[in-house]
C-alpha atoms as a PDB file:
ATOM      1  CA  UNK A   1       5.374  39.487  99.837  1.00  0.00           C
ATOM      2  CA  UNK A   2       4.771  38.643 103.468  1.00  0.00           C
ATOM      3  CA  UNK A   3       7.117  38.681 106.175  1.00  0.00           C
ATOM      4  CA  UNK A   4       8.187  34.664 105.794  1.00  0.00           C
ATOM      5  CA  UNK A   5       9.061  35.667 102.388  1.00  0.00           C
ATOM      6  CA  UNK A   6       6.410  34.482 100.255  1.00  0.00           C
ATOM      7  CA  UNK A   7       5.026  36.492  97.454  1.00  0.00           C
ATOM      8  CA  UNK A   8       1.637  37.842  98.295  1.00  0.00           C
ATOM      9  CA  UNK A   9      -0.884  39.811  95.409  1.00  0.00           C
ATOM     10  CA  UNK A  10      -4.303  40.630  95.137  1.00  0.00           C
ATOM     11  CA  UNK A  11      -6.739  38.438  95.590  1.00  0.00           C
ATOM     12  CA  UNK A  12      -7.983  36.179  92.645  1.00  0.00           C
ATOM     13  CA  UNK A  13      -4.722  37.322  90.527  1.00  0.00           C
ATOM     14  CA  UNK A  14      -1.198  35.118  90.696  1.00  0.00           C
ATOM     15  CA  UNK A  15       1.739  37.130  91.681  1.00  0.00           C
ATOM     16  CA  UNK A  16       3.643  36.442  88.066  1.00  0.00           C
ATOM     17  CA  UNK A  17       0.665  37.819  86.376  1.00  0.00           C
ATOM     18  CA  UNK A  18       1.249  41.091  84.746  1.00  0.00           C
ATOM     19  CA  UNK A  19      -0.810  44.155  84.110  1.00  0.00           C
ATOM     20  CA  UNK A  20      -2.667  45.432  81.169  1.00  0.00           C
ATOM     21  CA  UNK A  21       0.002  48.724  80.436  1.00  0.00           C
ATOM     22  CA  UNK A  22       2.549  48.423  77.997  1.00  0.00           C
ATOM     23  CA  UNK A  23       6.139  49.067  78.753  1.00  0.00           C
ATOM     24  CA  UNK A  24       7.174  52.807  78.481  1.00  0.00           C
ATOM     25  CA  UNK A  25      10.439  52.979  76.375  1.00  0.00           C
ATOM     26  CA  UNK A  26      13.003  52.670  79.385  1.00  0.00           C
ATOM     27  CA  UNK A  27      11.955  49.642  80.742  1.00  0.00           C
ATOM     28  CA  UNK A  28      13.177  47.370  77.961  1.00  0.00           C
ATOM     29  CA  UNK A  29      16.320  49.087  77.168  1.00  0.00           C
ATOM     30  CA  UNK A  30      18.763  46.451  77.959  1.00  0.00           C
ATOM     31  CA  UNK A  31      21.627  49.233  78.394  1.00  0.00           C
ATOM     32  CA  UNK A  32      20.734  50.027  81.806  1.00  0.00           C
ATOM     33  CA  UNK A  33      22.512  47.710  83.013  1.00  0.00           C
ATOM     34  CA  UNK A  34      25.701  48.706  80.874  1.00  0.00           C
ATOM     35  CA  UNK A  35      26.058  51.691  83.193  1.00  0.00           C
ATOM     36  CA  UNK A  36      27.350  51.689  86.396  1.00  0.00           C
ATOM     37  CA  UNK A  37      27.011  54.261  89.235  1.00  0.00           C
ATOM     38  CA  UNK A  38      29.276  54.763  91.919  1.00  0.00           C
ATOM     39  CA  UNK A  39      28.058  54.997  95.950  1.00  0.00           C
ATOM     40  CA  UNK A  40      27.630  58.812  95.742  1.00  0.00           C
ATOM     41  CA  UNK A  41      25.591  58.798  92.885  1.00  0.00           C
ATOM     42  CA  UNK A  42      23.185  56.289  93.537  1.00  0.00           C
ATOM     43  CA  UNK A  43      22.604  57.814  96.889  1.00  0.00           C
ATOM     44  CA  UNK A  44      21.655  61.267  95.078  1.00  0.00           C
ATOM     45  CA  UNK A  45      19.405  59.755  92.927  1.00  0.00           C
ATOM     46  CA  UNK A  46      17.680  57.423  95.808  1.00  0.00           C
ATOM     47  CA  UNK A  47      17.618  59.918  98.347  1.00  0.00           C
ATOM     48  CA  UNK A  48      19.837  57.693 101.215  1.00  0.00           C
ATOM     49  CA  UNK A  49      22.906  58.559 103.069  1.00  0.00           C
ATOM     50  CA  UNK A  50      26.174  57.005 102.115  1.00  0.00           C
ATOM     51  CA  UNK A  51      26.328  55.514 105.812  1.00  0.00           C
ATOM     52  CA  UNK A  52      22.662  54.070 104.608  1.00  0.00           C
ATOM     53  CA  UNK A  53      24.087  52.333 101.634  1.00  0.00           C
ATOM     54  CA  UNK A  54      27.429  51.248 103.159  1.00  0.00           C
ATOM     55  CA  UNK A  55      25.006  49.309 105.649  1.00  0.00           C
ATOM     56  CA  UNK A  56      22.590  47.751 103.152  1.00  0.00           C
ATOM     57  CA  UNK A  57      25.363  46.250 101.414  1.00  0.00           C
ATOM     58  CA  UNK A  58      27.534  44.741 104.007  1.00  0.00           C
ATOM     59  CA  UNK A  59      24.501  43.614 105.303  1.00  0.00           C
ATOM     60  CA  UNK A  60      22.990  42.548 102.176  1.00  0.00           C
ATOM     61  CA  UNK A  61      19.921  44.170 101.972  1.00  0.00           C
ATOM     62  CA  UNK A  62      20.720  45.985  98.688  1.00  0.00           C
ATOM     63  CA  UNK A  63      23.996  44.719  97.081  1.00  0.00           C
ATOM     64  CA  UNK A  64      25.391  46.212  93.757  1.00  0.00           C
ATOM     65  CA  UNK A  65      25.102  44.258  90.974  1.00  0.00           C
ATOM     66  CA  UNK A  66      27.552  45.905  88.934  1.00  0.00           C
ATOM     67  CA  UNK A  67      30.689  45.625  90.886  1.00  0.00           C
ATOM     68  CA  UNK A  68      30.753  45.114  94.584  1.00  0.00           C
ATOM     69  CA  UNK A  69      33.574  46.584  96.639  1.00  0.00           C
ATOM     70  CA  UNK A  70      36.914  44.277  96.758  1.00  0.00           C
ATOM     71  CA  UNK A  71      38.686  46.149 100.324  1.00  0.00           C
ATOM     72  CA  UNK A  72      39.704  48.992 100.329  1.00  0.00           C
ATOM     73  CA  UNK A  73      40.217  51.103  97.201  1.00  0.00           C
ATOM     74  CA  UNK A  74      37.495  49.623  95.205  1.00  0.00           C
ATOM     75  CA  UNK A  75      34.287  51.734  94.247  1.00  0.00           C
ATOM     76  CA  UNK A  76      30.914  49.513  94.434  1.00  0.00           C
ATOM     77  CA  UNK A  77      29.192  49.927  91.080  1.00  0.00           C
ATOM     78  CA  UNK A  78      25.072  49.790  90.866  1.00  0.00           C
ATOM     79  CA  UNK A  79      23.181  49.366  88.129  1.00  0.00           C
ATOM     80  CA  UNK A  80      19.912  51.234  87.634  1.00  0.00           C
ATOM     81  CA  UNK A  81      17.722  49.024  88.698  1.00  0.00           C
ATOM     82  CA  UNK A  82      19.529  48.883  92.119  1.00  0.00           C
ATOM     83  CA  UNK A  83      19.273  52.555  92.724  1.00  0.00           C
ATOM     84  CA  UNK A  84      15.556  52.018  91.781  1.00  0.00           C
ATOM     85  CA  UNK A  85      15.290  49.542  94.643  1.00  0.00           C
ATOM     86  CA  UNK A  86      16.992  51.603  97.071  1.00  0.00           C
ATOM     87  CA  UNK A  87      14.947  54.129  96.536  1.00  0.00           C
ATOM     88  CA  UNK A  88      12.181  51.899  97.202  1.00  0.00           C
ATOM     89  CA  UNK A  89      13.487  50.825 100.325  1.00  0.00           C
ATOM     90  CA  UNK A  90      13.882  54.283 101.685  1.00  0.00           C
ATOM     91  CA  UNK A  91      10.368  54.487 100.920  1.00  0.00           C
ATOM     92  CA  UNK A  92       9.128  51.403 103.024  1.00  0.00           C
ATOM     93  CA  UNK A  93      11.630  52.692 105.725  1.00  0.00           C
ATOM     94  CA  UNK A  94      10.054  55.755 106.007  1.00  0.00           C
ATOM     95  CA  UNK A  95       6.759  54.304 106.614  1.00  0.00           C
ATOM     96  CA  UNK A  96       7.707  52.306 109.055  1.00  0.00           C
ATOM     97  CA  UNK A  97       7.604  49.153 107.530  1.00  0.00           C
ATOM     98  CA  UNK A  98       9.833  46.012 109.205  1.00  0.00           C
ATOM     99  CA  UNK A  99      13.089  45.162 108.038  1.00  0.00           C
ATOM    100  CA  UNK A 100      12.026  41.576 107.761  1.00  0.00           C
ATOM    101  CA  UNK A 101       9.160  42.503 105.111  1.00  0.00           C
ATOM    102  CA  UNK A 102      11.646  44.908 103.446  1.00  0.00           C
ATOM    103  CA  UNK A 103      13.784  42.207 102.888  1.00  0.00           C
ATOM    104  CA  UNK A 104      11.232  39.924 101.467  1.00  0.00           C
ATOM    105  CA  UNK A 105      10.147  42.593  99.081  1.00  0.00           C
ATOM    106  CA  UNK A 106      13.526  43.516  97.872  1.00  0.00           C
ATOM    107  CA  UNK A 107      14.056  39.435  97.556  1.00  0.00           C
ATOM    108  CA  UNK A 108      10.896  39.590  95.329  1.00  0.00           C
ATOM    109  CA  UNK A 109      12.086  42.664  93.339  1.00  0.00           C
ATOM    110  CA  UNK A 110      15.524  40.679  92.286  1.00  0.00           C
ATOM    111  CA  UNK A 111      13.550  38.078  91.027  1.00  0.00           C
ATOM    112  CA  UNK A 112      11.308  40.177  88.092  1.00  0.00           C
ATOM    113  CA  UNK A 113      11.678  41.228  84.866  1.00  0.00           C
ATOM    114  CA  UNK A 114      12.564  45.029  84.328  1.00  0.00           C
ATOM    115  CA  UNK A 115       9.740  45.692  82.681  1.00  0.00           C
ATOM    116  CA  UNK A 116       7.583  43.851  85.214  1.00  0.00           C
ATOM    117  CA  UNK A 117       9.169  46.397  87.747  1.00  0.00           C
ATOM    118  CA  UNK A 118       8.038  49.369  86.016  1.00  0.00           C
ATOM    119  CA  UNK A 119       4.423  48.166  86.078  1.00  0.00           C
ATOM    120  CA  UNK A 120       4.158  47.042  89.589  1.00  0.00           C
ATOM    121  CA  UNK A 121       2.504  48.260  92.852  1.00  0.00           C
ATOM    122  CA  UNK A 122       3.668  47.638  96.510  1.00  0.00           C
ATOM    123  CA  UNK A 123       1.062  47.824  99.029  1.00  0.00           C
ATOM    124  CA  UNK A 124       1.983  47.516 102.517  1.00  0.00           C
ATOM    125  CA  UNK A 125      -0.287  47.738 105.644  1.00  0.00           C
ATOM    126  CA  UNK A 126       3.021  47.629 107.753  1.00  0.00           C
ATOM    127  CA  UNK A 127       2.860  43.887 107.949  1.00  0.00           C
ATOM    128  CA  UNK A 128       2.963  42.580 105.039  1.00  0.00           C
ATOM    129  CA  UNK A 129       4.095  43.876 101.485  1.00  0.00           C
ATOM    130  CA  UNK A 130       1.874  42.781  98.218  1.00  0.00           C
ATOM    131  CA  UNK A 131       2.721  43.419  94.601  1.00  0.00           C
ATOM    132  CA  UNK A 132      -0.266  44.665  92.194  1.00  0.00           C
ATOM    133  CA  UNK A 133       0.269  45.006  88.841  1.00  0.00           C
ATOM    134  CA  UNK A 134      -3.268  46.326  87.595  1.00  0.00           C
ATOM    135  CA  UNK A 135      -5.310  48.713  88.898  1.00  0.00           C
ATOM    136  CA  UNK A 136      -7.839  46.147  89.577  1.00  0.00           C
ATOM    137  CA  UNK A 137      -5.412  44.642  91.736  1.00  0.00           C
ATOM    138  CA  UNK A 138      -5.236  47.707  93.894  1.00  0.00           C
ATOM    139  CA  UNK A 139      -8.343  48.153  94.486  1.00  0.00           C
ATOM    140  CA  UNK A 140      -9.317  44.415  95.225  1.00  0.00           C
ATOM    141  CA  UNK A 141      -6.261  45.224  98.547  1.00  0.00           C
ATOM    142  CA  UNK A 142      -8.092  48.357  99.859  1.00  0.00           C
ATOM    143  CA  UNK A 143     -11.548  46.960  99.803  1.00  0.00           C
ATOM    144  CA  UNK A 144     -10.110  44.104 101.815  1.00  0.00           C
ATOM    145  CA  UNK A 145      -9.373  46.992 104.210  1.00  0.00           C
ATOM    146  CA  UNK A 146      -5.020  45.525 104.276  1.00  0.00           C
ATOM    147  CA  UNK A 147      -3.364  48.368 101.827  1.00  0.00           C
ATOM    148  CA  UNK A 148      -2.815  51.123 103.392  1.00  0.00           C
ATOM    149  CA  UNK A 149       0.352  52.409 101.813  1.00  0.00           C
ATOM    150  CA  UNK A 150       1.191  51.764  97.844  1.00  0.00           C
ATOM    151  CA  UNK A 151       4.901  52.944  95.771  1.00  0.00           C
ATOM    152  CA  UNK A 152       3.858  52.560  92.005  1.00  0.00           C
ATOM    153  CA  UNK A 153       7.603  51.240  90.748  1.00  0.00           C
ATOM    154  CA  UNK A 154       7.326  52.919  87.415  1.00  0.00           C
ATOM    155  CA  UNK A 155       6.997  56.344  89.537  1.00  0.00           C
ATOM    156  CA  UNK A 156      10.332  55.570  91.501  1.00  0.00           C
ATOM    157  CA  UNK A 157      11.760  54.416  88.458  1.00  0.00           C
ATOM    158  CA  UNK A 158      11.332  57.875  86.031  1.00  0.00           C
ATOM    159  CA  UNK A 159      12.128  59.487  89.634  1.00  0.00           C
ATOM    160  CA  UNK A 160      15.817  57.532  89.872  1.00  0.00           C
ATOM    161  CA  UNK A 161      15.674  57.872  86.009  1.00  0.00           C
ATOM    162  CA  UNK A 162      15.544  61.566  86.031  1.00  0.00           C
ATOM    163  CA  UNK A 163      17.922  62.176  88.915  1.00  0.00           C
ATOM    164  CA  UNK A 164      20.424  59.410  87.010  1.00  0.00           C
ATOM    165  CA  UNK A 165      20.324  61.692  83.767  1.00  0.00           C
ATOM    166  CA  UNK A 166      21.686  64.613  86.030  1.00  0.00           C
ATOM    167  CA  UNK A 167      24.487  63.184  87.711  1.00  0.00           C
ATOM    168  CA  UNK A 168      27.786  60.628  86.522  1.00  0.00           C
ATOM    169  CA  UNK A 169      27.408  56.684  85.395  1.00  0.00           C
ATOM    170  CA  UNK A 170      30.591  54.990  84.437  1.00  0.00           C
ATOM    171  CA  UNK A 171      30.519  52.552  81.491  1.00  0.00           C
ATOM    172  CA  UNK A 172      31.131  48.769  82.538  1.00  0.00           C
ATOM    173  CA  UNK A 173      32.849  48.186  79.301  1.00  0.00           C
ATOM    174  CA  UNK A 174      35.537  50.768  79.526  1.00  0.00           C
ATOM    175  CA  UNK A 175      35.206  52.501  82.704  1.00  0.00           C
ATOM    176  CA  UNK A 176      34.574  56.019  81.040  1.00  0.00           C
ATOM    177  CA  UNK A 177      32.626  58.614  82.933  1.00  0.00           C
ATOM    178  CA  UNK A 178      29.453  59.507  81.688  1.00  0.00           C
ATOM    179  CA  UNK A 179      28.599  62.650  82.233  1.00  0.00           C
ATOM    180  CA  UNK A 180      25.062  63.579  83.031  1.00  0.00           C
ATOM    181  CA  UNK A 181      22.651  66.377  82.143  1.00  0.00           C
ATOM    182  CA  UNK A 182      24.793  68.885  84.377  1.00  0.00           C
ATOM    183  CA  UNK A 183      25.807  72.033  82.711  1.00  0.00           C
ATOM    184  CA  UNK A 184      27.845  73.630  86.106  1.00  0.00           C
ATOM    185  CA  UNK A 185      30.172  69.861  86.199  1.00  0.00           C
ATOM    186  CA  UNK A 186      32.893  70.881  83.655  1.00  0.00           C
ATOM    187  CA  UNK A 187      35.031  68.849  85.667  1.00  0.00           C
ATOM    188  CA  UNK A 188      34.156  65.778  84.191  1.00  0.00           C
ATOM    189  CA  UNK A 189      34.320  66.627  80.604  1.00  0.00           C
ATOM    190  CA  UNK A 190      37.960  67.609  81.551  1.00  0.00           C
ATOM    191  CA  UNK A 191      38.492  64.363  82.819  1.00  0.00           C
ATOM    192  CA  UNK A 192      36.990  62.850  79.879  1.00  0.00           C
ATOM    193  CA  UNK A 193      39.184  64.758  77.488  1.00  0.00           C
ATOM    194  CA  UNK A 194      42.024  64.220  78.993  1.00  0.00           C
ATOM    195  CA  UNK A 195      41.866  59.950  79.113  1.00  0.00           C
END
């Protein structure tokens, strides 16, 4: 994905083309997105400040897909795969990478498949951002001398997916509290109990 928005890839390979690994189990799990989690929790598991995420909404860098904040009162919902993206956009911010490329990336993440996320590479050289999604792919970008900075998505994803197991999702059916994989949060359970 280049600055002007279109999708960029390896040479001699189409950007919709995917690689030669099969999905690992979470990928195609369709009840990702069945879970919510509220602002403080996806900012745990993606490593951003609440001020960070406040920002990328209202400015619509990364919006949440679950529920998005109606005034004042209302708790923004992500799904999974939009703390997975945040996370990835911390990353690219880290390294220095424009705004306006960010932007076109995270534009180009919205538009694939979950499981093509979890087999993908972004490559950046600070200019431009390119998606592999074989190994082939990668290497084809650093003999071209461009790549110079890569985030394998199925890395961030078991990252957010671990951190996600540890902390609270809410169900977007019923609006129970999930709790995570935290034995010291008795709070929750109480909570849980009590409804």
């Amino acid at each position: 994905m280049s600055g002007d928005g279109t999708a960029g890839g390896a040479p001699g390979r189409s950007p919709g083309e995917s690689g030669p690994y099969p999905l690992h189990g979470s990928a195609a799990d369709p009840s990702t997105e069945t879970i919510g989690y509220r602002g403080p929790t996806a900012c745990a598991a993606a490593g951003i400040t609440y001020r960070q995420l406040d920002y990328w909404a209202r400015t619509g860098l990364v919006e949440p897909s679950v529920r998005p904040a109606y005034g004042s009162g209302t708790q923004r919902l992500y799904s999974f795969r939009d703390v997975v993206v945040l996370k990835i956009v911390k990353r690219f911010l880290d390294t220095g990478v424009a705004l306006q490329n960010i932007r076109a990336a995270v534009q180009h993440l919205r538009e694939r498949g979950l499981g093509d996320l979890e087999r993908m590479t972004l490559m950046s050289d600070g200019a431009t951002v390119y998606e592999c999604s074989s190994p082939d792919e990668v290497v084809n970008l650093l003999q071209g001398g461009q790549g110079i900075f890569g985030i394998a998505v199925g890395v961030v994803w078991r990252d957010v997916e671990t951190a996600l197991s540890q902390l609270h999702g809410e169900r977007v059916d019923t609006g129970e509290t999930l709790v995570g994989h935290n034995p010291a949060d008795e709070l929750a359970r109480r909570r849980n109990r009590a409804v």
